[in-house]
Each structure stands twice: as C-alpha cells, then as structure tokens.
Protein backbone atom coordinates (compact mmCIF):
# COMPACT_ATOMS: atom_id res chain seq x y z
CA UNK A 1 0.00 0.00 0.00
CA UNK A 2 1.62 3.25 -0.75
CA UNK A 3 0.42 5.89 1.80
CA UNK A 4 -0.62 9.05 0.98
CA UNK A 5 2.34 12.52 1.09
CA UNK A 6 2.18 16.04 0.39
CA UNK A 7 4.45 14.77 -2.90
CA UNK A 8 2.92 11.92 -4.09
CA UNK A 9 -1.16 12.64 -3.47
CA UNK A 10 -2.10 14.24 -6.66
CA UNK A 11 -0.88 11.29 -8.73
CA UNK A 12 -2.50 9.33 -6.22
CA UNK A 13 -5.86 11.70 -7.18
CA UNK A 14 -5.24 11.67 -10.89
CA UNK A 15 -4.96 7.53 -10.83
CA UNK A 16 -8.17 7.26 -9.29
CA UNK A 17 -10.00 9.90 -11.31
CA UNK A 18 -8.75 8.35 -14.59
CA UNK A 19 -10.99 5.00 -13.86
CA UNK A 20 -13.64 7.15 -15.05
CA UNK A 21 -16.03 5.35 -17.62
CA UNK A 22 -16.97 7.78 -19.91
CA UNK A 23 -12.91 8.93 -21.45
CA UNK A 24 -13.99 12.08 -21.42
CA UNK A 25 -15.27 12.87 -17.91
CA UNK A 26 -11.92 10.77 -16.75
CA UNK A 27 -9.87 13.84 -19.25
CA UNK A 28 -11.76 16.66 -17.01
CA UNK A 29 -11.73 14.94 -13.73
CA UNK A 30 -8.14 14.34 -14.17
CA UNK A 31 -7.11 18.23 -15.43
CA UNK A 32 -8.90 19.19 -12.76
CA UNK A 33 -7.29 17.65 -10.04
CA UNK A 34 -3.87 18.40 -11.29
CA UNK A 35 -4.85 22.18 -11.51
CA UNK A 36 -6.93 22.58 -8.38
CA UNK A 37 -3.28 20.84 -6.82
CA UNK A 38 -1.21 23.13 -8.05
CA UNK A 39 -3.09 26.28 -7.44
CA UNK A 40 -3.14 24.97 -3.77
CA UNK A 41 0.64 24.79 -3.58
CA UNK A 42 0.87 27.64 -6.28
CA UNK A 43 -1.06 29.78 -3.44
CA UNK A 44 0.18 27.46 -0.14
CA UNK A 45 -3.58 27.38 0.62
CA UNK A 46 -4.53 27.41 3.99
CA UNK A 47 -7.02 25.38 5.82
CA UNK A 48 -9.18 29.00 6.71
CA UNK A 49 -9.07 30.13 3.62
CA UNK A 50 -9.90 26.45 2.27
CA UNK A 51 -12.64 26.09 4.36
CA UNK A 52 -13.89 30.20 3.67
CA UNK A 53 -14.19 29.04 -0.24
CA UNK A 54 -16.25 26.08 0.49
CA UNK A 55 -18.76 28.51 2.31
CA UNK A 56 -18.61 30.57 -0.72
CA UNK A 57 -19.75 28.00 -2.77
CA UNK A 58 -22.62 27.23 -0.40
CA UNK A 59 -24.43 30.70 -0.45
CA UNK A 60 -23.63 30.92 -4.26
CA UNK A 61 -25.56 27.40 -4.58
CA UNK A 62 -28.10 28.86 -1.84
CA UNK A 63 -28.53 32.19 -3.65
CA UNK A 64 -28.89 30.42 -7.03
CA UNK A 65 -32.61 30.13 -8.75
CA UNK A 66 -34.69 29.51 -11.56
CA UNK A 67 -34.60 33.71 -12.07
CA UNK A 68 -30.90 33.97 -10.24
CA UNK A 69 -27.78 32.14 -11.67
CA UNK A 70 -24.63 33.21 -9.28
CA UNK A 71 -22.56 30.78 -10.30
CA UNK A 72 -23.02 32.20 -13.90
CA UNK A 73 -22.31 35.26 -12.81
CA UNK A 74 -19.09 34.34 -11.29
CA UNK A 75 -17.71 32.59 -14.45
CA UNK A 76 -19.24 35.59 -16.01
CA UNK A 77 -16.27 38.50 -13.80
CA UNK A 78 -13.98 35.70 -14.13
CA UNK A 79 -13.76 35.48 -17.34
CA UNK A 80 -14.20 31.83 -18.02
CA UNK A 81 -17.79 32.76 -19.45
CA UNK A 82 -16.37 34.65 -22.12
CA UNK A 83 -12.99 32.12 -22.78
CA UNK A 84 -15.37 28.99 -22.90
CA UNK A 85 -17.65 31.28 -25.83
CA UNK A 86 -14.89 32.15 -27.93
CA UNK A 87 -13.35 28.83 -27.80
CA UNK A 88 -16.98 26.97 -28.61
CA UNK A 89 -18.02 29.34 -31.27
CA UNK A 90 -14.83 30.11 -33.96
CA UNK A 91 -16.99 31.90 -36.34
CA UNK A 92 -16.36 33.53 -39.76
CA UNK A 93 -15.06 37.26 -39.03
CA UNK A 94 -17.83 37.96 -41.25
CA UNK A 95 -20.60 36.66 -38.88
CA UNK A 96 -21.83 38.16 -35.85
CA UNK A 97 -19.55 37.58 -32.98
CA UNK A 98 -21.04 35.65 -30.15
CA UNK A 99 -20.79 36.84 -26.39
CA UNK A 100 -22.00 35.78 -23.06
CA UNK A 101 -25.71 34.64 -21.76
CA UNK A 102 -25.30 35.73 -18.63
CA UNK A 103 -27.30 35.37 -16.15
CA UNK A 104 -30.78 36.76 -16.87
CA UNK A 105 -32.44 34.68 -19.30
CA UNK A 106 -35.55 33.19 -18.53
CA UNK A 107 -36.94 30.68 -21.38
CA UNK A 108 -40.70 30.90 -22.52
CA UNK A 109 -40.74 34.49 -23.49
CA UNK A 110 -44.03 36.10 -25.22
CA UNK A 111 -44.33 35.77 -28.99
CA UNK A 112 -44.26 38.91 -30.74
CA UNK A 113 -44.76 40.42 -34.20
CA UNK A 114 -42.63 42.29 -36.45
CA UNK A 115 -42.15 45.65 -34.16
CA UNK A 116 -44.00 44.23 -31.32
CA UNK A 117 -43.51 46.18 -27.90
CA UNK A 118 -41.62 44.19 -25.41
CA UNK A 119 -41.89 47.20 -23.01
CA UNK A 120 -45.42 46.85 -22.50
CA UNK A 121 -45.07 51.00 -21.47
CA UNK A 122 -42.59 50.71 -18.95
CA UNK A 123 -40.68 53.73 -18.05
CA UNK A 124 -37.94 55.10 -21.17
CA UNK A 125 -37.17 56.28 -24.37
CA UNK A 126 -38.84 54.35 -27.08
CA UNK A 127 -36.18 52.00 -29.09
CA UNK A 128 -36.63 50.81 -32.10
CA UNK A 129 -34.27 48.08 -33.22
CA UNK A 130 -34.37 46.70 -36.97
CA UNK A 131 -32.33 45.71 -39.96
CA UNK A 132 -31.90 41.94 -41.61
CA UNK A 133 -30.88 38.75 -40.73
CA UNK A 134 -29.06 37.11 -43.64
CA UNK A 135 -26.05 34.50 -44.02
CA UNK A 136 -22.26 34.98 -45.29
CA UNK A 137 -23.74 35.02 -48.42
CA UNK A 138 -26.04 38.15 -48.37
CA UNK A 139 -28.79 35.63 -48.59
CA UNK A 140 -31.99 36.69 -46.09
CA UNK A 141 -32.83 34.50 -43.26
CA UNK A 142 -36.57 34.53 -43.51
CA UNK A 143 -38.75 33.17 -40.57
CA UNK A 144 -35.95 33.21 -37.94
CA UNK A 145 -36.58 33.09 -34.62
CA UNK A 146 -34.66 34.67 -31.87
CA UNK A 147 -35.11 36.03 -27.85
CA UNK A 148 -34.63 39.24 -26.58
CA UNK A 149 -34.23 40.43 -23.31
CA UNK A 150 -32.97 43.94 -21.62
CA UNK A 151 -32.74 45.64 -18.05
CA UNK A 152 -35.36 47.82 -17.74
CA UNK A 153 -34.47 52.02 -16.94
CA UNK A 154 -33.49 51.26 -13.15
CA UNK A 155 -30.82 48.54 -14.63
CA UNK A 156 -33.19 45.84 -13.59
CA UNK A 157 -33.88 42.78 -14.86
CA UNK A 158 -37.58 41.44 -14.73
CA UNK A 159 -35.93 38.20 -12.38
CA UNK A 160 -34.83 40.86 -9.83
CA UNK A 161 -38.27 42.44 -8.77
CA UNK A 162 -39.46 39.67 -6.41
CA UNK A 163 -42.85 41.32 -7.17
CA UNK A 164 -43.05 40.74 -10.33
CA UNK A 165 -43.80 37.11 -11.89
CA UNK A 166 -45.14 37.89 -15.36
CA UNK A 167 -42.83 38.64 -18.82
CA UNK A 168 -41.10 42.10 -18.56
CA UNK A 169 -38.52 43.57 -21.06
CA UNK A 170 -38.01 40.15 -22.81
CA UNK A 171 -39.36 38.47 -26.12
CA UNK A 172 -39.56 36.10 -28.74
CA UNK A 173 -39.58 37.90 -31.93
CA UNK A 174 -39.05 36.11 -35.79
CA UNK A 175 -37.95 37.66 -39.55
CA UNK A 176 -39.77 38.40 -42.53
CA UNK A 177 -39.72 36.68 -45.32
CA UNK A 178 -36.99 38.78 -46.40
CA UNK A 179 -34.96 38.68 -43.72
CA UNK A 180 -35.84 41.82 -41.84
CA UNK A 181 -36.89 42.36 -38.64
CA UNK A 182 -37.91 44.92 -35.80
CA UNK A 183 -37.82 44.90 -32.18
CA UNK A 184 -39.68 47.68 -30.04
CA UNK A 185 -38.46 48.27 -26.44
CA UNK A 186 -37.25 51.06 -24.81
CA UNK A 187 -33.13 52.25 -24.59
CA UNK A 188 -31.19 50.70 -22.29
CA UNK A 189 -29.10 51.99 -19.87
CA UNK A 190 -25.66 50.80 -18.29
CA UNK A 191 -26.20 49.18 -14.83
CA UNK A 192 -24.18 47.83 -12.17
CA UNK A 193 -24.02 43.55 -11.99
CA UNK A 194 -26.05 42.22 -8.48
CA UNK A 195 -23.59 42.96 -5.73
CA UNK A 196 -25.40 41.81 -2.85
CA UNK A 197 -25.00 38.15 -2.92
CA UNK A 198 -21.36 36.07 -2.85
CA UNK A 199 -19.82 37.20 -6.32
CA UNK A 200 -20.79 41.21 -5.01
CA UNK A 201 -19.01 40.51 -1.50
CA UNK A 202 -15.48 39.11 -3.12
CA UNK A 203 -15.97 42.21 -6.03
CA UNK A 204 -16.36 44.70 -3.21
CA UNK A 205 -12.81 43.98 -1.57
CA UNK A 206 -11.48 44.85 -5.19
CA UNK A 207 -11.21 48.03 -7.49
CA UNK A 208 -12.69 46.09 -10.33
CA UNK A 209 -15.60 47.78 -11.70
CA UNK A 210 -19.45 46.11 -11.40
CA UNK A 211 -20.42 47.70 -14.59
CA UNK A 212 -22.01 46.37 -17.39
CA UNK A 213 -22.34 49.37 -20.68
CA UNK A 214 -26.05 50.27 -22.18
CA UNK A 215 -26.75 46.83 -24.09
CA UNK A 216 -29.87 44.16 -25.44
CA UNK A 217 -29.28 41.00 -25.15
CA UNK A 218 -30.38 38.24 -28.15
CA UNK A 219 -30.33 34.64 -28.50
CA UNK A 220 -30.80 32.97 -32.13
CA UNK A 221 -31.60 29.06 -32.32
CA UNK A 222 -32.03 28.80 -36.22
CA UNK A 223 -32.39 25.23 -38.13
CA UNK A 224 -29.64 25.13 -40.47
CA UNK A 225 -27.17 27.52 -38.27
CA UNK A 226 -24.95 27.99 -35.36
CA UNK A 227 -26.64 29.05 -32.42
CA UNK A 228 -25.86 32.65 -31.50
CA UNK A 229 -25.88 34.48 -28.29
CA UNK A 230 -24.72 38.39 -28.65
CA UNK A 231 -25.59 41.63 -27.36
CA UNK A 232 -25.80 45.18 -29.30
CA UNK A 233 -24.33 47.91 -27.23
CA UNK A 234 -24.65 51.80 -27.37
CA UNK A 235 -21.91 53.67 -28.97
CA UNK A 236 -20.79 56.38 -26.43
CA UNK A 237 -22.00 53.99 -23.74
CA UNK A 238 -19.88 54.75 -20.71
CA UNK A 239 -18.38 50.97 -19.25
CA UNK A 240 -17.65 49.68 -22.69
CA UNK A 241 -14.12 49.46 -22.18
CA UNK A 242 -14.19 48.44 -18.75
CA UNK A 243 -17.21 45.42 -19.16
CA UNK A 244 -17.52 43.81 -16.50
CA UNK A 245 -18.21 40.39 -17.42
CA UNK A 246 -15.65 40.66 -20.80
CA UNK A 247 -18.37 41.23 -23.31
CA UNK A 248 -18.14 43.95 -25.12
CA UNK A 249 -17.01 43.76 -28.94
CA UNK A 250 -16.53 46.07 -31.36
CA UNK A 251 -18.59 45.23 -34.10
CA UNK A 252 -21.53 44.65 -31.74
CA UNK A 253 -20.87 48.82 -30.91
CA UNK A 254 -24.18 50.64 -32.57
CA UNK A 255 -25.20 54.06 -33.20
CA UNK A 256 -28.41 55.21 -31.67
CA UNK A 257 -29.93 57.57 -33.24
CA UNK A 258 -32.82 60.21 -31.76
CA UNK A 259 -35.52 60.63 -33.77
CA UNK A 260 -38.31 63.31 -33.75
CA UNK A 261 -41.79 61.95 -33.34
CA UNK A 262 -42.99 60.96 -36.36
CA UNK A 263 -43.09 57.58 -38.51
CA UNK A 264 -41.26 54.22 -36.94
CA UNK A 265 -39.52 51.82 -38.85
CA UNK A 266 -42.68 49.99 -37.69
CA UNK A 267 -44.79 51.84 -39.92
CA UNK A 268 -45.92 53.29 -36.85
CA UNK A 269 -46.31 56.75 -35.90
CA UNK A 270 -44.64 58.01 -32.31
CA UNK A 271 -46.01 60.98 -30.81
CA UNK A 272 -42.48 61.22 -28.63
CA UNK A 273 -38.84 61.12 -29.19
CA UNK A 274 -37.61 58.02 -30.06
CA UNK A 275 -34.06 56.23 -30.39
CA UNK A 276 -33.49 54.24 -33.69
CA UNK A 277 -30.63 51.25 -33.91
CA UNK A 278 -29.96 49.67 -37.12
CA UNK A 279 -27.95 45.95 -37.70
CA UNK A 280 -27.44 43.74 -39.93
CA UNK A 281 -27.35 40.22 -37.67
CA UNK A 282 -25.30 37.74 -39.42
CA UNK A 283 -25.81 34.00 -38.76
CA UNK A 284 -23.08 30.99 -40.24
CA UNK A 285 -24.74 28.09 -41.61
CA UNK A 286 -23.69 24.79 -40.00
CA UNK A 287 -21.52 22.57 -41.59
C-alpha cells in the first residue's frame, strides 16, 4: 500500500480519477485535479481560507434560482464565461460575434410580431431596433426566430423584482420573409451587476468595476445555423471598455440615433422622441 504525502497525493488523485467510464469525464476529472493541486501549492492554501471558499460556494448554490444564476455570474467576472464562448463558437469574421448569456435569461418568453412592444409601457425612451438577418452570403434568413431580453431604466432585470412574476422587457420575436426584422423596447441603460450576494461581497474587496455598458441581449436558435448568443451595445455607452463580465465587442458597438416623433420603422407613428438602432445580424450556416 503506498500511503498518501504532500508529494505523491495528486498522482495518487489523478490515478483514481482516470478510472472514469466515460474517457472524457476521466480527461476533465483528471485536469482538474492536477490544476486545483497546483493552485493549492501555487497559493500554499490554507485550511481558513480552504474552508472560507467552500462557504462561498454554499451561499452561491443557496442564492442560485430559476430567475438567479450566481454561479453564472461568477464565471461571467472571471472570465471563463467569455474564454469557454470564444473557444466553442470560432466563427467567420464575417458573422456576428457571439458573447455571453449571462445570467438573466428566462426561457418561454411572449411571442411577438414584427415591431412588437416588449416594453409593455414601462418607463424610457422608445427603441426601435431593426435591420436583416441574412447568411455569409447576403442571402436573407426569412422566418428566424430569436429572444430578446434587456434591463429595464433602473438597470433591472424582470428576475430581480421579487414582485413581479409575469414577462417584462423580454421576447420572442421572428424575420420576414426577407430577412428583416424589428424589435420595439425602450433604450437601455448601463447598470451595475447584483452585488449583494457572494460574487458582489469578493468584487467589493477589489477596485474592479461592477459595470455592465447600455446593451440588449439576443439569442438565435435557427435550423440550419450555429446558435448565436450576442448583445448590441450603445456607442458612447460609458463601461464599454471596462465590461464587467468581458463582453463587449466592437462590431456589436451601434449608433443610436434620436428621432423626432414621427413615422417608426414599424410603420408606426410616435407621438415622442424616439431612439433608432440599425444591424445587420449575421448568422453561419452549419456545416
């Protein structure tokens, strides 16, 4: 029997591990234990500070919901959100870049027609998003379907007002036939991540900043192409080069414009100010 030493115990880890069945689970088992070894020598963890990152993990668990994903939002300062995107979704520079989820989406959004309001008259400046959704050829993308979802103008999400338990800022919205589309909602504005559960008390003891620029999120789950998760953010936003959860891109930048009341790209008329944003999403077919 060989017993167990400060030398010889991640071998001793790593042997066991690798008796996985599935060859896969035994290749992450096995990475992790050598890593999560030698950042504990790396660091010369102690047993308080061992034992304060296992009560970590418990309120992040604890904290965690349907509506409230901490542990997403960890990976999501860490950076491992955005690493784990850009090394999953190698795209064409010519396609739309994909960024993080995060961790407000809620499935089952409403279903809503070409420049449908997903504000429902909440609070803000009219938006109007719209332009085509085609493919690296210039081809449209008719009949696509993607989800939207925003903060609303307090820098809420609809899963942090524990009042609220209907659809808010968020929907399900398809192309024409000729590939354009148009999403009504109001602008967005930047806002600062949750702070007041576990991934907020480790930020706080850091000058690291909690802000996330003026953005939309959208999701796109298209037969015949990669799935796509982006965001479009406001050009001028303040936070855009200091994201907090590594997601901003350049080419998802976007002008938007104020309008005068008047006609919407809609066909609608707005008796206020509006904002307009215009982009071209493009999806890569699948191989």
């Amino acid at each position: 029997m060989e017993l167990v030493t400060e030398d010889n115990i991640t071998d001793l880890a790593v042997q066991r591990w690798q008796t996985a069945h599935d060859p896969r689970t035994a290749e992450l088992m096995t990475a992790l234990v050598r890593h999560l070894h030698a950042f504990a020598r790396e660091v010369r963890l102690t047993e308080a500070e061992w034992i304060t990152a296992i009560q970590w993990l418990n309120r992040t668990g604890q904290i965690s919901n349907e509506k409230r994903e901490e542990f997403i939002l960890a990976s999501d300062v860490l950076g491992l959100s955005m690493l784990v995107v850009q090394m999953n979704h190698r795209l064409d520079p010519a396609a739309t870049p994909a960024t993080v989820l995060g961790p407000f989406h809620i499935p089952g959004s409403p279903e809503l027609g070409y420049g449908g309001d997903m504000s429902d008259g909440l609070a803000g400046v009219p938006l109007y998003v719209h332009g085509q959704i085609r493919d690296l050829s210039g081809a449209p993308v008719p009949d696509a379907r993607f989800d939207v979802w925003q903060a609303d103008d307090e820098g809420l999400y609809e899963s942090q007002h524990p009042e609220i338990d209907e659809a808010r800022l968020r929907g399900i919205y398809r192309s024409r036939g000729d590939g354009t589309y148009c999403v009504r909602t109001i602008a967005p504005k930047g806002y600062t991540i949750p702070m007041d559960g576990p991934v907020g008390e480790i930020m706080s003891r850091t000058d690291i900043s909690h802000f996330r620029p003026a953005h939309v999120h959208f999701k796109f789950d298209v037969p015949g192409y990669e799935p796509l998760i982006t965001h479009l953010f406001q050009e001028g936003a303040e936070y855009l080069d200091s994201d907090v959860v590594f997601g901003t891109k350049q080419e998802l930048v976007v002008r938007f414009d104020a309008r005068e009341p008047g006609e919407t790209p809609d066909g609608g008329i707005s008796d206020v100010p509006w904002v307009e944003a215009r982009y071209d999403f493009v999806l890569q077919p699948q191989v």
